[in-house]
Protein backbone atom coordinates (compact mmCIF):
# COMPACT_ATOMS: atom_id res chain seq x y z
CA UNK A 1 117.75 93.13 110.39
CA UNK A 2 114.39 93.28 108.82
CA UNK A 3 114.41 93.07 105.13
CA UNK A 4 111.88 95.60 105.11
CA UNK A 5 113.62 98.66 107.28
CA UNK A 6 112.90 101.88 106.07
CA UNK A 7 114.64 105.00 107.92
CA UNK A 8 113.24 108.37 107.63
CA UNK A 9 114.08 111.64 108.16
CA UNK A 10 111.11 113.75 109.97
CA UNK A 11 111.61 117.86 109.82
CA UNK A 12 110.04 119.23 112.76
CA UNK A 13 108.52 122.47 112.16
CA UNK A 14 107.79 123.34 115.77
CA UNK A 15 109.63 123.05 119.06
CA UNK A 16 108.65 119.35 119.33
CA UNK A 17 106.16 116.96 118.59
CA UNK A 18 104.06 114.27 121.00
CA UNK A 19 105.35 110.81 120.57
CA UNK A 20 102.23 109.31 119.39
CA UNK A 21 101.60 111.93 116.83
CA UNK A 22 104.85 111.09 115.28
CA UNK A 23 104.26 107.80 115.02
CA UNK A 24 101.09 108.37 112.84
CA UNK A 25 102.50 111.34 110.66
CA UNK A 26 105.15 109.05 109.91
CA UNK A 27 102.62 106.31 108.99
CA UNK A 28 104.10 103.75 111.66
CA UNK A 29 100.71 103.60 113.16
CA UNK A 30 97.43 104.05 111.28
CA UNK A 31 95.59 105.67 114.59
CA UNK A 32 96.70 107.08 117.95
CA UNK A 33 95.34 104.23 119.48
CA UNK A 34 97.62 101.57 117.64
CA UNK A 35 100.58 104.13 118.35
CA UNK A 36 99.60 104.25 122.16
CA UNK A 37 99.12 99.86 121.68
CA UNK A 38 103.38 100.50 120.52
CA UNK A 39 104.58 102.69 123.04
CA UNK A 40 103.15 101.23 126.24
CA UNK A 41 104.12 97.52 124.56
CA UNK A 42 107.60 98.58 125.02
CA UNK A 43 107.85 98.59 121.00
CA UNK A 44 109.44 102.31 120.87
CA UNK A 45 112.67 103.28 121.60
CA UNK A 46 113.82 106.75 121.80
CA UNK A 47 117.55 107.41 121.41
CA UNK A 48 118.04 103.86 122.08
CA UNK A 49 115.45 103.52 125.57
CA UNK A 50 112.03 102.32 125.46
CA UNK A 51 109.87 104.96 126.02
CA UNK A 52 106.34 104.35 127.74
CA UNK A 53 104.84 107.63 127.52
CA UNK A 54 102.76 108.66 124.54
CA UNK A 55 102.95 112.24 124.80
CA UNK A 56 106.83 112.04 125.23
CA UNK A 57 108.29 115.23 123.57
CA UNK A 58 110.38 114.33 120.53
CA UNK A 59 112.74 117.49 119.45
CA UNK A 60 115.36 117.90 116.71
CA UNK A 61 118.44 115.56 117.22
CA UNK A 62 116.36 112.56 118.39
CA UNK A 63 116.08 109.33 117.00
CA UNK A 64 112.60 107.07 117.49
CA UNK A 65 113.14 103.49 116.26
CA UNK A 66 111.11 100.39 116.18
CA UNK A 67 111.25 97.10 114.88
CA UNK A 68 111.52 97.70 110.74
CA UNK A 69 112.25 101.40 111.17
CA UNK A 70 114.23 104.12 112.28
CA UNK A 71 113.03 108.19 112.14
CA UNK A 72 115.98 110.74 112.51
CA UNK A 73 114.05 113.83 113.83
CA UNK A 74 115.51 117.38 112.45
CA UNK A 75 114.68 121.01 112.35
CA UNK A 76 112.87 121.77 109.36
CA UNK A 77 114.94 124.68 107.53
């Protein structure tokens, strides 16, 4: 495991967010285009698969992981 893996918890105030957005909310990216560069590199997994499409819709109860870090996605209260 990387000594550096942070997990996260991200509260999702609407019925889902866009993959790529996600990413740089999260600060896993620093622009959409190095979060697109992740996803379509194979580099994302979503609920364990590799997802290749940017705008996938993350909802509450999913989990996005990488390599180094791990968001749980929830509704925000």
């Amino acid at each position: 495991m990387n000594a550096r893996f942070r997990e996260e918890t991200f509260r999702l105030h609407t019925e889902y967010i866009p993959l790529c957005d996600l990413l740089k909310i999260c600060d896993i990216a620093e622009t959409g285009g190095v979060a697109g560069l992740l996803i379509v590199d194979g580099e994302i997994m979503v609920d364990g698969e590799v997802e290749l499409r940017k705008r996938a819709k993350i909802r509450s109860g999913q989990v996005v992981s990488g390599d180094g870090f791990e968001i749980h996605v929830i509704t925000a209260p």
